[in-house]
Protein backbone atom coordinates (compact mmCIF):
# COMPACT_ATOMS: atom_id res chain seq x y z
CA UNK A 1 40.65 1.72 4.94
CA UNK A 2 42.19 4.89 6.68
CA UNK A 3 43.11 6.11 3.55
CA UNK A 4 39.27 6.10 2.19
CA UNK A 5 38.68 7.54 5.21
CA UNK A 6 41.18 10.79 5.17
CA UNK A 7 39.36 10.67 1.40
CA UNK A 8 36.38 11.20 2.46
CA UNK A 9 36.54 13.80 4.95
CA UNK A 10 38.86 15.68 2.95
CA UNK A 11 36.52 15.20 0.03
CA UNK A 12 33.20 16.31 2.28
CA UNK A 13 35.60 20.01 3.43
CA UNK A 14 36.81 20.41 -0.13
CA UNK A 15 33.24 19.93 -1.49
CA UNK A 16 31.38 22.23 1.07
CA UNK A 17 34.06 24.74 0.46
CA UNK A 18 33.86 25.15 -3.21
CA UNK A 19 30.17 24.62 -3.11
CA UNK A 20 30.00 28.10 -1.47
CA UNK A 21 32.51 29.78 -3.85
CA UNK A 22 30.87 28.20 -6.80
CA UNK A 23 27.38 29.40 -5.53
CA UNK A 24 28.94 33.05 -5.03
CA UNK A 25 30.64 33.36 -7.90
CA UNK A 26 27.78 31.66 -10.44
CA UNK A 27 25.49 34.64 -8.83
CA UNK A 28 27.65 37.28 -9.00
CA UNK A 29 28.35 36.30 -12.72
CA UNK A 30 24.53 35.96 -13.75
CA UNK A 31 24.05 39.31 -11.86
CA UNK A 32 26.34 40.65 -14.27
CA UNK A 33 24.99 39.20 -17.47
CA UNK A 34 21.55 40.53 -15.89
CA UNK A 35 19.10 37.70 -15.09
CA UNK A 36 16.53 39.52 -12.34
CA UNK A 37 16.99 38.60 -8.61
CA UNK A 38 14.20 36.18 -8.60
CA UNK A 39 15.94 34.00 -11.40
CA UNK A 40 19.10 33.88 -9.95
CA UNK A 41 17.43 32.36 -6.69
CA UNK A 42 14.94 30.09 -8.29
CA UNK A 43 17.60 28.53 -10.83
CA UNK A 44 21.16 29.55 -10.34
CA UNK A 45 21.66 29.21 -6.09
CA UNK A 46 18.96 26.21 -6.56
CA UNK A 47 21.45 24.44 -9.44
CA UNK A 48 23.94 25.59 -7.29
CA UNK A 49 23.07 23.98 -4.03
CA UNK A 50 22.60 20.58 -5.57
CA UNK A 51 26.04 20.72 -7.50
CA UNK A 52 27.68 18.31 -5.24
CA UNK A 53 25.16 15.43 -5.73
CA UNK A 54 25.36 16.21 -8.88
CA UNK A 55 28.33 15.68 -9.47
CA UNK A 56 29.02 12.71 -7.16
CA UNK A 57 26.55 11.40 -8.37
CA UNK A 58 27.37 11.41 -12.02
CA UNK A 59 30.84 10.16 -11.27
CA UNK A 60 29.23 7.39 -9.25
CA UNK A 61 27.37 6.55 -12.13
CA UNK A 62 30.29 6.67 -14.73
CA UNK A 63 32.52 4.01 -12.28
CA UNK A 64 29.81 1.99 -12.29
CA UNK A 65 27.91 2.75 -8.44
CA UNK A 66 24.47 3.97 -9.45
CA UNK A 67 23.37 2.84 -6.21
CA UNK A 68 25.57 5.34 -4.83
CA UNK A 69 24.07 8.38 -7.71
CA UNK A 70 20.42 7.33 -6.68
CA UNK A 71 21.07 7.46 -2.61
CA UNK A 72 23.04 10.52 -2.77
CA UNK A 73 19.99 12.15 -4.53
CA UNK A 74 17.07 10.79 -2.47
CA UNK A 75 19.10 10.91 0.85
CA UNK A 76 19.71 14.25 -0.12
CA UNK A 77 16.51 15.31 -0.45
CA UNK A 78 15.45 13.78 3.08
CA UNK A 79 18.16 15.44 4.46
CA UNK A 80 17.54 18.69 3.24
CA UNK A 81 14.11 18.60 4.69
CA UNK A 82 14.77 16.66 7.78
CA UNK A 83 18.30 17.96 9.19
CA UNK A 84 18.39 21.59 7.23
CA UNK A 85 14.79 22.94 7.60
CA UNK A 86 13.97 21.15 10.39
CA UNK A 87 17.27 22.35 12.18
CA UNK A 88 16.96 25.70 10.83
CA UNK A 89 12.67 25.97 12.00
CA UNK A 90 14.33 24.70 15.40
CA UNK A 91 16.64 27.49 15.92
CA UNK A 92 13.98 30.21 15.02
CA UNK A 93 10.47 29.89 13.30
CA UNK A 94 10.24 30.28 9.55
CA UNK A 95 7.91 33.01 8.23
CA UNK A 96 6.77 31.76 4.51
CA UNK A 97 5.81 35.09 2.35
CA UNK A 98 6.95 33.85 -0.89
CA UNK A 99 4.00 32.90 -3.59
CA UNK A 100 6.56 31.94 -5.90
CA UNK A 101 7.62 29.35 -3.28
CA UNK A 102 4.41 28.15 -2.71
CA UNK A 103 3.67 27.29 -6.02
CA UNK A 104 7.11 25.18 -6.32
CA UNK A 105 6.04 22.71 -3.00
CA UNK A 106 2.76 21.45 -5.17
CA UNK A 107 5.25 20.93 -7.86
CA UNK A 108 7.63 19.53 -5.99
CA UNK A 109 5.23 16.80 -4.78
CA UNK A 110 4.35 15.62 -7.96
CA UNK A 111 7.72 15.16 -9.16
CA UNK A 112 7.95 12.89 -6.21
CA UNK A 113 4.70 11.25 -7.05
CA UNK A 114 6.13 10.81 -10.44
CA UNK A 115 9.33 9.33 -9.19
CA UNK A 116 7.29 6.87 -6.85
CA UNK A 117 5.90 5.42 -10.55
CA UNK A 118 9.04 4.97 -12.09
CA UNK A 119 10.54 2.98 -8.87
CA UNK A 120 7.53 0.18 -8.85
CA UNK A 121 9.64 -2.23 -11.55
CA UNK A 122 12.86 -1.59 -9.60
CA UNK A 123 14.93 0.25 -11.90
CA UNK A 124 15.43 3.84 -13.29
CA UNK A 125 15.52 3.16 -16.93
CA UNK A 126 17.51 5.17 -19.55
CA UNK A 127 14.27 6.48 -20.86
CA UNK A 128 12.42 7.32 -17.94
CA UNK A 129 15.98 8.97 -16.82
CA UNK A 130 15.86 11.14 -20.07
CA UNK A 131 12.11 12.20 -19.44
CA UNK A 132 13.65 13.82 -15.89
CA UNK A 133 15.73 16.11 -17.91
CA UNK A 134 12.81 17.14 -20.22
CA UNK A 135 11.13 17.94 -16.72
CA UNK A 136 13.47 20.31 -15.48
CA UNK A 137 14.08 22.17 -18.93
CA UNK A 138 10.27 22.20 -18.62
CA UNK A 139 10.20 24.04 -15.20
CA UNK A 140 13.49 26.16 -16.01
CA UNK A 141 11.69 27.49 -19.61
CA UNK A 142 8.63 28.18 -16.90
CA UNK A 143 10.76 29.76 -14.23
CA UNK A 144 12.49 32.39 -16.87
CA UNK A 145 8.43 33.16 -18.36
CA UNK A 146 7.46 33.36 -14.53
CA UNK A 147 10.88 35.79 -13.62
CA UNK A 148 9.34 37.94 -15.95
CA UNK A 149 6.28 38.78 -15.06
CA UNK A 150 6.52 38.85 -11.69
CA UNK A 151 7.80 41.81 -9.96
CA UNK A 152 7.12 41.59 -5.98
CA UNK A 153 7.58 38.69 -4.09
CA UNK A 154 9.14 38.23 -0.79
CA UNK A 155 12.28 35.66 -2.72
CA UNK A 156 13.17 38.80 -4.90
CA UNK A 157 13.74 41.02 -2.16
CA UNK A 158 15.75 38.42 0.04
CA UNK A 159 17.86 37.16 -3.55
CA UNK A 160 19.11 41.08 -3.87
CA UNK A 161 20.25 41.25 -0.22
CA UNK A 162 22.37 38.37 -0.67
CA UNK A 163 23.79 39.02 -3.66
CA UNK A 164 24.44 42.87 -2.55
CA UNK A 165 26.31 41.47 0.61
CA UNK A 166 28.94 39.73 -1.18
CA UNK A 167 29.89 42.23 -4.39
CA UNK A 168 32.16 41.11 -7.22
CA UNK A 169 33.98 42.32 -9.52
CA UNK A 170 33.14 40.58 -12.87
CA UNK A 171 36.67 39.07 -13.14
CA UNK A 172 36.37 37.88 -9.55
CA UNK A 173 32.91 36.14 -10.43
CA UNK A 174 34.20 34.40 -13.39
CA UNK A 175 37.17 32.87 -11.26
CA UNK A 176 35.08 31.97 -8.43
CA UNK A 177 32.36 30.15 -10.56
CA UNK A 178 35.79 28.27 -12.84
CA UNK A 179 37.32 27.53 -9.39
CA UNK A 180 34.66 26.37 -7.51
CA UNK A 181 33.66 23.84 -10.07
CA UNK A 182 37.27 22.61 -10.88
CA UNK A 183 37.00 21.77 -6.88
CA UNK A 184 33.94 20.39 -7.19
CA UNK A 185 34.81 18.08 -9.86
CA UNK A 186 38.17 17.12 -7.78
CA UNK A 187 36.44 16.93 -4.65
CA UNK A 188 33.53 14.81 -5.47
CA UNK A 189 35.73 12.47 -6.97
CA UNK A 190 37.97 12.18 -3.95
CA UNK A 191 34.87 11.58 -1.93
CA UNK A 192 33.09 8.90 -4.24
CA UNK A 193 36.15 7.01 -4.24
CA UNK A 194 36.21 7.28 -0.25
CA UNK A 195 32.81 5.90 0.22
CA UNK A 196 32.80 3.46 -2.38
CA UNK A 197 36.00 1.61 -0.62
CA UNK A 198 34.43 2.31 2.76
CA UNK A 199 31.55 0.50 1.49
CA UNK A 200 33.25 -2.56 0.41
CA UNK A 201 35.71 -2.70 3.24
CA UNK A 202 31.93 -3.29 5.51
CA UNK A 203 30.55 -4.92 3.41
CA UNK A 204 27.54 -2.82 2.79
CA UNK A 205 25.48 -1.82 -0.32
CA UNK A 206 26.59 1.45 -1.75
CA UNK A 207 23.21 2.95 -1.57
CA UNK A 208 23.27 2.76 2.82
CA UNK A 209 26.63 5.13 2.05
CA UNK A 210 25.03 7.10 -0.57
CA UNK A 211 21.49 7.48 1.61
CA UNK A 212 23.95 8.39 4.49
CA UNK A 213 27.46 9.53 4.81
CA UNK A 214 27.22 10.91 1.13
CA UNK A 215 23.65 12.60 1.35
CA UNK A 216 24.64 14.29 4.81
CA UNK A 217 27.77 15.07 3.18
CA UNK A 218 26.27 16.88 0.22
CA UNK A 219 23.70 18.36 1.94
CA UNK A 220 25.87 20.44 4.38
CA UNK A 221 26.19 23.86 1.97
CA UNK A 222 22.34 23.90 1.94
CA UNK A 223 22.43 24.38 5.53
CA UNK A 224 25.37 26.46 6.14
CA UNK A 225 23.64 28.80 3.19
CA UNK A 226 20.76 28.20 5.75
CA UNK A 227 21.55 29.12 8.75
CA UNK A 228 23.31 32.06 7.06
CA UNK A 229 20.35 33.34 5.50
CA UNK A 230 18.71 33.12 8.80
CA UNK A 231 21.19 34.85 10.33
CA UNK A 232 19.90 37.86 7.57
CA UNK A 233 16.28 37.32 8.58
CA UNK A 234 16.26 36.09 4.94
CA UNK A 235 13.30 33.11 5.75
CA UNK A 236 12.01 32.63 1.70
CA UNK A 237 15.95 31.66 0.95
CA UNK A 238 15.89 28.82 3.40
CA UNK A 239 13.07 27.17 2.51
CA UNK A 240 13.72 28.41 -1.26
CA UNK A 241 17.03 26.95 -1.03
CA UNK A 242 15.31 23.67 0.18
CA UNK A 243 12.88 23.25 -2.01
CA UNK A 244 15.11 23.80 -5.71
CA UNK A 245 17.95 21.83 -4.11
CA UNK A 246 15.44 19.01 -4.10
CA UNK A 247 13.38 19.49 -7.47
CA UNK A 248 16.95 19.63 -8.66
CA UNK A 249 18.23 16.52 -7.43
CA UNK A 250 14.90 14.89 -8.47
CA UNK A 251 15.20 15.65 -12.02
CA UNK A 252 18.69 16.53 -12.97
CA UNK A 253 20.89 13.91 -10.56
CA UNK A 254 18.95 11.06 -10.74
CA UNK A 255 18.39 11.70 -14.54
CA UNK A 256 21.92 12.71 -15.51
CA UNK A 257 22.96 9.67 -13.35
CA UNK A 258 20.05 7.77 -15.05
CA UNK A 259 21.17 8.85 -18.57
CA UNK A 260 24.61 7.66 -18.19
CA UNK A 261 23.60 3.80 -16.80
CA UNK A 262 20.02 2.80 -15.82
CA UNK A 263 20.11 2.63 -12.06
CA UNK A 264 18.84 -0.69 -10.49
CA UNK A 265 17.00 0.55 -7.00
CA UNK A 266 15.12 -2.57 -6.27
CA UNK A 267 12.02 -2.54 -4.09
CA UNK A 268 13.75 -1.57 -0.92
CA UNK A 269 14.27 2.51 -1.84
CA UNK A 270 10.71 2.52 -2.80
CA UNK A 271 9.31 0.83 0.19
CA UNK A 272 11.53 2.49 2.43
CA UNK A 273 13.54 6.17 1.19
CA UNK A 274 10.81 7.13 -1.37
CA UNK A 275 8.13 6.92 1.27
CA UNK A 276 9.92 9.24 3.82
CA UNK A 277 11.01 11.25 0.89
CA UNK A 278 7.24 11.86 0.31
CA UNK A 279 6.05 11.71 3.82
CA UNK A 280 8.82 14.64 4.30
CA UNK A 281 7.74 16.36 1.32
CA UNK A 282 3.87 16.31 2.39
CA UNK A 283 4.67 17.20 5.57
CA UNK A 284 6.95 20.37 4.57
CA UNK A 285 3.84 21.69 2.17
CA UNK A 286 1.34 21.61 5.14
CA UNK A 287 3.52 22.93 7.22
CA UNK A 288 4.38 25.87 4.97
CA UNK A 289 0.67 26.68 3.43
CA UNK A 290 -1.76 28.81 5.51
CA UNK A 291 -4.73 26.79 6.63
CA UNK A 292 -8.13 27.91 7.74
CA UNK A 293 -6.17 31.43 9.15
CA UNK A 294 -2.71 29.40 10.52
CA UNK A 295 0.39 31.61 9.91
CA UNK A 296 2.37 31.08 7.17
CA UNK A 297 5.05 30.03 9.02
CA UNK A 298 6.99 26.68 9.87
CA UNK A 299 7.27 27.01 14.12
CA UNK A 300 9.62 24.81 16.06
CA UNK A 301 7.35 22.31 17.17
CA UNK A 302 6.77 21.44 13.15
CA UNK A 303 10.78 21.59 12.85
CA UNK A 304 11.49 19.78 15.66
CA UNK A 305 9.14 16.93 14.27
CA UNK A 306 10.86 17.20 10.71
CA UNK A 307 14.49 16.73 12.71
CA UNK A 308 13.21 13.76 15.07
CA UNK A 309 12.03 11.94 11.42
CA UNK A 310 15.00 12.36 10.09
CA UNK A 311 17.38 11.39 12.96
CA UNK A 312 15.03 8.19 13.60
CA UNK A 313 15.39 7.15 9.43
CA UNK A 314 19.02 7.33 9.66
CA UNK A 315 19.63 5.62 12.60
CA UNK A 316 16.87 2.88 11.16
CA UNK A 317 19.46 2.93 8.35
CA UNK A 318 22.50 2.34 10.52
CA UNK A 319 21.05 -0.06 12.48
CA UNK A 320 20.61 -2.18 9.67
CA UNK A 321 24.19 -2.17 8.69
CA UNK A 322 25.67 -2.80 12.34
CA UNK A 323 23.03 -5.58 12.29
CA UNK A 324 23.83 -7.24 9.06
């Protein structure tokens, strides 16, 4: 049990660490080959962001704990919303200038939608798993047409300031990206094999540890990119950063995971995560659209609310393993 335990935390450091030097160095390196600015944020720090449930979650799925791939991914996505942008509009309000953004939330919500539809029979099937990865080549063919054409937007401007604080060399990039994934790969491992003996040891389902320890877990180098991009003033990149991570983990973790083994979720993550996954996602798109003359802007009252949801879901969650 302590040893799962020392796993896991040393798996959570190692994976938030080379999360940020895989995001760096994948950026740098598609600077170089010369994708535009607004590419490199919509795809590559988006892909980026959601590489650890990615890959815990397709490790989960290849030793057999899709419970674990499927709660990573939706507790994930609650968490980014809940704990990183409602943290993050807490500490200082969140101006929203991006169009490009604006046009992902919509899209965003119906791959939710969509997701809700494939839950009702209680099971992610191989098929419906596959049709998630023709989704996100979909939106990626969309998102290098879109790159294209469009020339000002508030994400461009914020993407270049990132990427010109932290210049590379193009050997440097390379390394960082090889590095960083190698890591990631070890790291993820480490930690699936922590939680997974954690949740046997309690006795609890390993979609609780996935929806939980694992999601938080993952989650963490969306808001340290977060809070560092507000730091910059850099508003579009948070919420940017919040809304790929989570069309990512919608369509290529649960589908990669899905691909691999169909993923029994039975009734419970519909009736339960999928409903604060969309009640989060709804809520996020209202707050960040301009209505009838409102701001574009997410305040701290509307952040504090997205934080106080997510705090009272997870401890809903834990109370229902100390209560078991």
């Amino acid at each position: 049990m302590l040893l799962a335990l020392i796993a896991v935390v040393v798996g959570l450091i190692l994976l938030i660490w080379s999360a940020e030097k895989f995001i760096d160095g994948a950026a740098a390196t598609s600077q170089w080959l010369g994708l535009s600015p607004l590419l490199i944020g919509m795809l590559v720090i988006g892909f980026g962001t959601s590489a650890p449930e990615m890959m815990v979650s397709v490790l989960a799925a290849v030793q057999g704990n899709p419970g674990l791939a499927v709660g990573n991914a939706y507790g994930s996505n609650i968490a980014n919303i809940g704990l990183v942008l409602g943290f993050v509009a807490l500490l200082a309000p969140l101006a929203v200038h991006s169009s490009v953004i604006r046009k992902e939330i919509p899209l965003l919500l119906v791959v939710m939608l969509v997701t809700g539809l494939m839950l009702l029979d209680g099971w992610v099937a191989r098929w419906e798993a596959i049709c998630l990865l023709l989704a996100l080549v979909v939106f990626i063919v969309i998102s290098v047409v879109r790159s294209k054409g469009q020339q000002d937007d508030a994400l461009i401007s914020e993407v270049a300031e990132t990427l010109d604080s932290k210049p590379m060399s193009r050997g440097k990039a390379i390394i960082w990206t090889l590095v960083g994934l190698v890591l990631l790969i070890a790291s993820s491992r480490l930690l699936v094999w922590g939680a997974v003996e954690i949740a046997v040891a309690f006795g609890v389902s390993d979609l609780i540890i996935g929806l939980t320890v694992v999601a938080i877990g993952t989650s963490l180098p969306e808001l340290a990119s977060s809070i560092s991009a507000l730091r910059r003033n850099e508003h579009d990149m948070v919420l940017g950063n919040v809304v790929g991570s989570n069309l990512f983990n919608s369509l290529a973790v649960v589908g990669l995971a899905g691909v691999i083994t169909p993923i029994e979720t039975g009734q419970e993550v519909l009736q339960r995560d999928w409903v604060v996954m969309l009640v989060m996602t709804v809520l996020m798109m209202l707050f960040a659209f301009s209505w009838k003359g409102r701001p574009r802007r997410i305040n701290r009252f509307e952040g504090g609310g997205l934080l106080a949801l997510f705090i009272a879901y997870t401890g809903y969650l834990v109370s229902v393993v100390v209560l078991a």
